[in-house]
N, C-alpha and C. Protein backbone atom coordinates (compact mmCIF):
# COMPACT_ATOMS: atom_id res chain seq x y z
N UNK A 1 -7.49 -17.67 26.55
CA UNK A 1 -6.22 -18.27 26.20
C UNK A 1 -5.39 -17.30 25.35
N UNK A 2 -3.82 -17.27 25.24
CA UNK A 2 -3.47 -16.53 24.29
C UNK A 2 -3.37 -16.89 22.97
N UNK A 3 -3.14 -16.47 22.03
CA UNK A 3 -2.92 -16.86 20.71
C UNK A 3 -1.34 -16.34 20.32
N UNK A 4 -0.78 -17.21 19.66
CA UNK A 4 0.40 -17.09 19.11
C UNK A 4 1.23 -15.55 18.67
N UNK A 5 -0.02 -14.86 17.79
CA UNK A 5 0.17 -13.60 17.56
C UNK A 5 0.64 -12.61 18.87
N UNK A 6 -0.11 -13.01 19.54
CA UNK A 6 0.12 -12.38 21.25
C UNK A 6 1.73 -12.67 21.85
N UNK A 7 2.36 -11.89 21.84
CA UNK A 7 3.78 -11.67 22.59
C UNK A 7 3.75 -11.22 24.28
N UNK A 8 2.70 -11.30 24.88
CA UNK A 8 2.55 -10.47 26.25
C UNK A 8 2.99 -11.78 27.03
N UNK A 9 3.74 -11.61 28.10
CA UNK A 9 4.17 -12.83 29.14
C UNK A 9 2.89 -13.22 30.39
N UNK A 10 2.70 -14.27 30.24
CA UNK A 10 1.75 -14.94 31.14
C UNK A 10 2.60 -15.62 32.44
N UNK A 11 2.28 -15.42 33.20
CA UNK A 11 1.96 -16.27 35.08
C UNK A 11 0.97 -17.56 34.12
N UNK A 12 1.70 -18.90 34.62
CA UNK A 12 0.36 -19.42 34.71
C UNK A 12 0.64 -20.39 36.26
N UNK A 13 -0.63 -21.41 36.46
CA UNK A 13 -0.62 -22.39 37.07
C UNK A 13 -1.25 -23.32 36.80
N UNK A 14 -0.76 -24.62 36.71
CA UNK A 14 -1.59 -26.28 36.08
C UNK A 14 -1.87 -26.81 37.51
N UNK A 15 -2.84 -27.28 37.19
CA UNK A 15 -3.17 -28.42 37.95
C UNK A 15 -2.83 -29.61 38.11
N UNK A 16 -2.20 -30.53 38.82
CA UNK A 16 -1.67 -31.91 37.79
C UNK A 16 -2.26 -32.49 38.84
N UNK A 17 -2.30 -33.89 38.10
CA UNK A 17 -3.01 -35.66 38.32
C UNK A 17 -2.46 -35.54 39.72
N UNK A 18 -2.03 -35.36 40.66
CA UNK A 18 -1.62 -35.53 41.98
C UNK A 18 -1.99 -34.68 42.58
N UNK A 19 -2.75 -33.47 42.42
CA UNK A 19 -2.97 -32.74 43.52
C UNK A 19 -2.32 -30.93 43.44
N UNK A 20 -1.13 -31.51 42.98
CA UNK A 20 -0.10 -30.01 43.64
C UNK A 20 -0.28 -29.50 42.12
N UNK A 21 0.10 -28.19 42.11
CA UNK A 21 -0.06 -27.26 41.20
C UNK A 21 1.05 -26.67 41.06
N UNK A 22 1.88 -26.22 39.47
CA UNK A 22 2.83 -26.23 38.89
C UNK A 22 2.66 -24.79 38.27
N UNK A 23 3.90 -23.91 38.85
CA UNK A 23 3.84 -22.55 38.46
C UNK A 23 5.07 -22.44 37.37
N UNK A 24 4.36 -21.64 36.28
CA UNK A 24 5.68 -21.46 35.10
C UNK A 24 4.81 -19.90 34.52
N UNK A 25 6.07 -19.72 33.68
CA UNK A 25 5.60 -18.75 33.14
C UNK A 25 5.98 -18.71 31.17
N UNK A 26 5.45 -18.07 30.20
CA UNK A 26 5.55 -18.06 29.15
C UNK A 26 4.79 -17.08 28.16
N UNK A 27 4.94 -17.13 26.87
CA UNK A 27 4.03 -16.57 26.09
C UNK A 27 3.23 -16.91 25.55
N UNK A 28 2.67 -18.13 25.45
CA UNK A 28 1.63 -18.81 25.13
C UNK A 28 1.05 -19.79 26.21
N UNK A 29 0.44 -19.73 26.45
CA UNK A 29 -0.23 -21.00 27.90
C UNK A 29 -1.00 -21.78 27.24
N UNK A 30 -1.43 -21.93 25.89
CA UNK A 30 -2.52 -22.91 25.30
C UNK A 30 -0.93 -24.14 24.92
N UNK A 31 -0.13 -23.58 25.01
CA UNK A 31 0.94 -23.99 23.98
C UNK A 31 2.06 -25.12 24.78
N UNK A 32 2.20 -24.28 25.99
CA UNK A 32 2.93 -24.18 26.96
C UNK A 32 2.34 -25.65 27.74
N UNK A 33 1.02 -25.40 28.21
CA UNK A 33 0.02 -26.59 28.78
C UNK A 33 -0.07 -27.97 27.84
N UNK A 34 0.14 -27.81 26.28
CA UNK A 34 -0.37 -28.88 25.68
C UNK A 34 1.63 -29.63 25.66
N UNK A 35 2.71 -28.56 25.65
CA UNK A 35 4.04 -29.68 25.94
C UNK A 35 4.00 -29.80 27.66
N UNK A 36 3.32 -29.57 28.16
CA UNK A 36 3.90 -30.03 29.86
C UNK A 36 2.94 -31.25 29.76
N UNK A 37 1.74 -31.81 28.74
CA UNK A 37 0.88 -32.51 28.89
C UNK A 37 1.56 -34.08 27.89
N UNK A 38 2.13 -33.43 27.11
CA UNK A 38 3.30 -34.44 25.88
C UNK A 38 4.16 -34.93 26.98
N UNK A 39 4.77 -34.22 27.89
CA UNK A 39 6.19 -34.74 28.78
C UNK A 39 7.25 -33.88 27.86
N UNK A 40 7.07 -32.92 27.48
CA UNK A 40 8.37 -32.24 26.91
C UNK A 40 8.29 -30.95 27.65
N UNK A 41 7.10 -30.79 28.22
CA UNK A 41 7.54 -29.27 29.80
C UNK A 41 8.45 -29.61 30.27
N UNK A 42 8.27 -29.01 32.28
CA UNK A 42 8.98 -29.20 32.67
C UNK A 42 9.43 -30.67 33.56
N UNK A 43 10.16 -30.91 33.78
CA UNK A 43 10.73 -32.45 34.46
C UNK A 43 9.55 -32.12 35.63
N UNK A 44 9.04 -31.71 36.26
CA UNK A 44 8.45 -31.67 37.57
C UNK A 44 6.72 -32.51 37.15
N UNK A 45 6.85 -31.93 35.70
CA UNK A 45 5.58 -32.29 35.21
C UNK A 45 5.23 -33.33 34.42
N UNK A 46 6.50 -33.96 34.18
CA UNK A 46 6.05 -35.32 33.33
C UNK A 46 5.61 -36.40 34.11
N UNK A 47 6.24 -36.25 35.57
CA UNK A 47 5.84 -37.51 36.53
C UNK A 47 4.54 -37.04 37.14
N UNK A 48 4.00 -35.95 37.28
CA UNK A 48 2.65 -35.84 37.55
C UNK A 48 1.46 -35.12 37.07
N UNK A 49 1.93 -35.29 35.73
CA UNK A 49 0.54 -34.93 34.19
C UNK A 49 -0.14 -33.91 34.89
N UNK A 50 0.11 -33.02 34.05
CA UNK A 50 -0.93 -31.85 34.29
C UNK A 50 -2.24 -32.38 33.39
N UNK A 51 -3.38 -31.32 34.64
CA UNK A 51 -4.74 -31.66 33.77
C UNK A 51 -5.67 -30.62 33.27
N UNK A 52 -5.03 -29.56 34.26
CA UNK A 52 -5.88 -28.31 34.15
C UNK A 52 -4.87 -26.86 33.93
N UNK A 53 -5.46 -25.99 33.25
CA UNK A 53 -5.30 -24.85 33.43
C UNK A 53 -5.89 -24.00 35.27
N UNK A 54 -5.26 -23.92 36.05
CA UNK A 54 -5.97 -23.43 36.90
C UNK A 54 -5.66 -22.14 36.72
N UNK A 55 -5.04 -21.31 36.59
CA UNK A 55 -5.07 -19.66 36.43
C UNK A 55 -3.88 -19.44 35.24
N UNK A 56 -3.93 -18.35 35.05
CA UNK A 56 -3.24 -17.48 34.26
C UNK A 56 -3.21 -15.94 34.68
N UNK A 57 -2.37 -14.95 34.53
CA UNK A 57 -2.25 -13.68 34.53
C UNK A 57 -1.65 -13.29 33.40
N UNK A 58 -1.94 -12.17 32.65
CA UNK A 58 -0.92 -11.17 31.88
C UNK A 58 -0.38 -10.41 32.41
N UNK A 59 1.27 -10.47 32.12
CA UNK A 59 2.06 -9.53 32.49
C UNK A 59 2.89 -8.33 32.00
N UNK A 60 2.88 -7.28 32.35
CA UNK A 60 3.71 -6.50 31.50
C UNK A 60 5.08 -6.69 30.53
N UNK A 61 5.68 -7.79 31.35
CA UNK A 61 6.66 -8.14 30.43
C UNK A 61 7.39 -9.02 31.14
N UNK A 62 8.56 -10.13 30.45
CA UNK A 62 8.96 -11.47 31.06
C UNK A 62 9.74 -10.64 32.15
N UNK A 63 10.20 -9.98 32.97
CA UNK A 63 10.82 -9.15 34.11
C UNK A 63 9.67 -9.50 35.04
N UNK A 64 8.51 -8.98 34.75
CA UNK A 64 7.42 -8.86 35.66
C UNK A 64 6.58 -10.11 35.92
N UNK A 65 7.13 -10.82 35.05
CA UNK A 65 6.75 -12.71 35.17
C UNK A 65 7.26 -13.00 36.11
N UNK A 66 8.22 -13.27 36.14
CA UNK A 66 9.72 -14.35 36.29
C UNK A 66 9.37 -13.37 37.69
N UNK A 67 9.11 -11.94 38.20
CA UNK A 67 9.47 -11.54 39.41
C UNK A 67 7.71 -12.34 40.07
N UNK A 68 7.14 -12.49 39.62
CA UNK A 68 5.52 -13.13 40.27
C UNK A 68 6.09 -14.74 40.30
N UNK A 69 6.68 -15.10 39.21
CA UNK A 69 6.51 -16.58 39.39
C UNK A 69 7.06 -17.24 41.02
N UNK A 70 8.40 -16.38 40.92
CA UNK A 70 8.83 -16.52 42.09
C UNK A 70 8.61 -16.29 43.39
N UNK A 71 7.72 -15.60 43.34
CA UNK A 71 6.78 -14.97 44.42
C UNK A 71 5.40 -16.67 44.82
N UNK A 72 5.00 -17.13 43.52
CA UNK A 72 4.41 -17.57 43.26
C UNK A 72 4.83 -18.64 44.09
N UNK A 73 5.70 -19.07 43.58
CA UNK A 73 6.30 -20.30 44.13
C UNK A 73 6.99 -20.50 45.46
N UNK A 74 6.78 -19.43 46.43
CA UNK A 74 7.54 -19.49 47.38
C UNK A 74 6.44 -20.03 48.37
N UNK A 75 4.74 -19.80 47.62
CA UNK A 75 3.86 -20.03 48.73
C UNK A 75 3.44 -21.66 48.55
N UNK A 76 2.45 -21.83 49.98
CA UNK A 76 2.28 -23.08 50.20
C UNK A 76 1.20 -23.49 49.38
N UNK A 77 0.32 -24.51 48.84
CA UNK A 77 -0.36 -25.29 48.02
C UNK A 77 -1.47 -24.46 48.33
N UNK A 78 -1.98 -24.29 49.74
CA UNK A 78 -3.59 -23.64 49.85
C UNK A 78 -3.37 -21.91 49.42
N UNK A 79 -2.19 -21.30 49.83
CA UNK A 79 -1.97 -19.90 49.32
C UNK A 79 -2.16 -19.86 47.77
N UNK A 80 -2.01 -20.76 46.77
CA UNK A 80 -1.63 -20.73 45.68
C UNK A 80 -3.24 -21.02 44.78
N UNK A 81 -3.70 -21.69 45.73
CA UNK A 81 -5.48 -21.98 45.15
C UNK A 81 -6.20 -20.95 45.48
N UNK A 82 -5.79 -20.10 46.79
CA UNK A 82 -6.37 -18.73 47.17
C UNK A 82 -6.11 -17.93 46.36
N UNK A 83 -4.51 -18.08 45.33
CA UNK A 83 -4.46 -17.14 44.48
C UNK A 83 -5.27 -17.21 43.29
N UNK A 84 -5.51 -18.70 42.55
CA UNK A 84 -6.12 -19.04 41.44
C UNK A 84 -7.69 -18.22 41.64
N UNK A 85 -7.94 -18.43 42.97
CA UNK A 85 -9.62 -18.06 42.62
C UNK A 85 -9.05 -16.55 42.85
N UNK A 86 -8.36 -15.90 43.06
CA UNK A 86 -8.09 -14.13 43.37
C UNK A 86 -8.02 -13.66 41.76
N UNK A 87 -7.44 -14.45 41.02
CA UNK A 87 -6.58 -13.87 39.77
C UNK A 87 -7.52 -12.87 38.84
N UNK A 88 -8.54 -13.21 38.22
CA UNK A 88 -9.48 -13.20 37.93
C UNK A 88 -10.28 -11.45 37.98
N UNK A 89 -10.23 -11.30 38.92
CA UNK A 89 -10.72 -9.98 39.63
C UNK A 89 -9.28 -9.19 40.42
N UNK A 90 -8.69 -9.09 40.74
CA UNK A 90 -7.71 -8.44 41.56
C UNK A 90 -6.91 -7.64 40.73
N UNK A 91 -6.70 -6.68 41.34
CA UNK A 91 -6.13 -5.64 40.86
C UNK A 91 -4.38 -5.45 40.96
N UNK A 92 -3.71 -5.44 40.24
CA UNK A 92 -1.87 -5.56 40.08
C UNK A 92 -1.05 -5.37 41.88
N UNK A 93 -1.80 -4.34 42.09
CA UNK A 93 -1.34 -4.01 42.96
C UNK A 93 -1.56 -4.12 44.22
N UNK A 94 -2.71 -4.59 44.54
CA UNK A 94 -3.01 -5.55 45.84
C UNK A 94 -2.11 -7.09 46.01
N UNK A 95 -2.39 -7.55 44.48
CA UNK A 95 -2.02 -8.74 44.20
C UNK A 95 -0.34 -8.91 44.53
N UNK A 96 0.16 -7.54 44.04
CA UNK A 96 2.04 -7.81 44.27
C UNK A 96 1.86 -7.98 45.93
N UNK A 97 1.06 -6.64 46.50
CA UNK A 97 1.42 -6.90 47.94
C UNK A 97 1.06 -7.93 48.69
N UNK A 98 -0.33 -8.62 48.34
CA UNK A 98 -0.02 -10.20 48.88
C UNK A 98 0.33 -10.93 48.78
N UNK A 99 1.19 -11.00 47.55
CA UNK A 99 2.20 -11.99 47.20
C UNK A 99 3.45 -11.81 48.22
N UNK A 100 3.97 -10.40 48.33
CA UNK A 100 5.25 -10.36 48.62
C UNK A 100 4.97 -10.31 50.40
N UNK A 101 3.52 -10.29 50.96
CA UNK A 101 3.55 -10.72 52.62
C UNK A 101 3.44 -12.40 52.40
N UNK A 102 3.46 -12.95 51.04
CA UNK A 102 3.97 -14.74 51.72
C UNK A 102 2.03 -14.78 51.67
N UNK A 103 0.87 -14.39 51.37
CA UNK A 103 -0.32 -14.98 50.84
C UNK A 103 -1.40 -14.70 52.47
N UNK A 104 -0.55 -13.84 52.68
CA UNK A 104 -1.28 -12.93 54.12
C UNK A 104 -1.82 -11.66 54.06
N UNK A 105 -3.15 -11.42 54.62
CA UNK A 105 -4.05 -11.83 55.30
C UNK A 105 -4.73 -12.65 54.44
N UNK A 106 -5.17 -13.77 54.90
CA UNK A 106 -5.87 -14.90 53.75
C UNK A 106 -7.40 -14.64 53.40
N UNK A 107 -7.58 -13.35 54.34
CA UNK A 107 -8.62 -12.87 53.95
C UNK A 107 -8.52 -12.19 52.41
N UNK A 108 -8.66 -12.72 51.38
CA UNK A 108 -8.79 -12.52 49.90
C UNK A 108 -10.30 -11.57 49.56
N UNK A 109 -11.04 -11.49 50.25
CA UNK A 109 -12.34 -10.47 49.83
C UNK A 109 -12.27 -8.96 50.16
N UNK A 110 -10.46 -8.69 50.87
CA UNK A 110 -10.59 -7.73 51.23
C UNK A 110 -9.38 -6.49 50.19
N UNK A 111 -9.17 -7.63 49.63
CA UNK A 111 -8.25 -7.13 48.52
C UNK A 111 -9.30 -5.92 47.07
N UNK A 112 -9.11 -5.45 46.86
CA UNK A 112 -9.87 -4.15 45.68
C UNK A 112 -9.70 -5.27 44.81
N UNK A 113 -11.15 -5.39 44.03
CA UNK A 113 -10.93 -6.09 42.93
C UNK A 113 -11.20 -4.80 41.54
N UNK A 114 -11.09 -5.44 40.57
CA UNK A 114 -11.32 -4.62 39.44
C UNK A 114 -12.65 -4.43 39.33
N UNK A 115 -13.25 -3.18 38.78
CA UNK A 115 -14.77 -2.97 38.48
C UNK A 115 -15.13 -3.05 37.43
């Protein structure tokens, strides 16, 4: 999780009570998750309570957020759970380029992970 002291911009994604998963981005995600969980996030999220943290990334900086989130969000619900379990291990630069083919080849084991 980040801590307050931490200024680095996070990707994240929640999980919410319905199923679909909610992409935002910020500098704190412990922080960020506990107002989308109050109803003072975003409007998308008060009608369907987030429950989980499902991923997070660090990013070089809110430019390099805001350009993933959107990337993020352009894909469909199963691309976006393919990404949660990718995040983890994958390396910046595999990761931009399957973002920006739209979450293709869905083959995800063939991407370089980190060592």
């Amino acid at each position: 999780m980040t801590t307050p002291s931490d200024h680095s911009w996070y990707l994240y994604l929640l999980e919410c009570a319905d199923g679909s998963l909610y992409t935002g981005i910020t500098t704190d995600v412990a922080r960020r998750f506990a107002q989308h969980q109050a109803g003072t996030g975003a409007r998308y999220t008060r009608s369907r309570k987030p429950i989980a943290i499902a991923a997070q990334l660090r990013c070089a900086d809110r430019a390099e957020a805001s350009r993933l989130e959107a990337l993020v969000k352009r894909l469909h619900a199963a691309r976006k759970r393919e990404l949660c379990a990718m995040l983890p291990q994958a390396e910046m630069p595999a990761l931009l380029a399957w973002l920006r083919e739209g979450g293709r080849p869905s083959d995800t084991a063939a991407l370089p992970s980190k060592s």
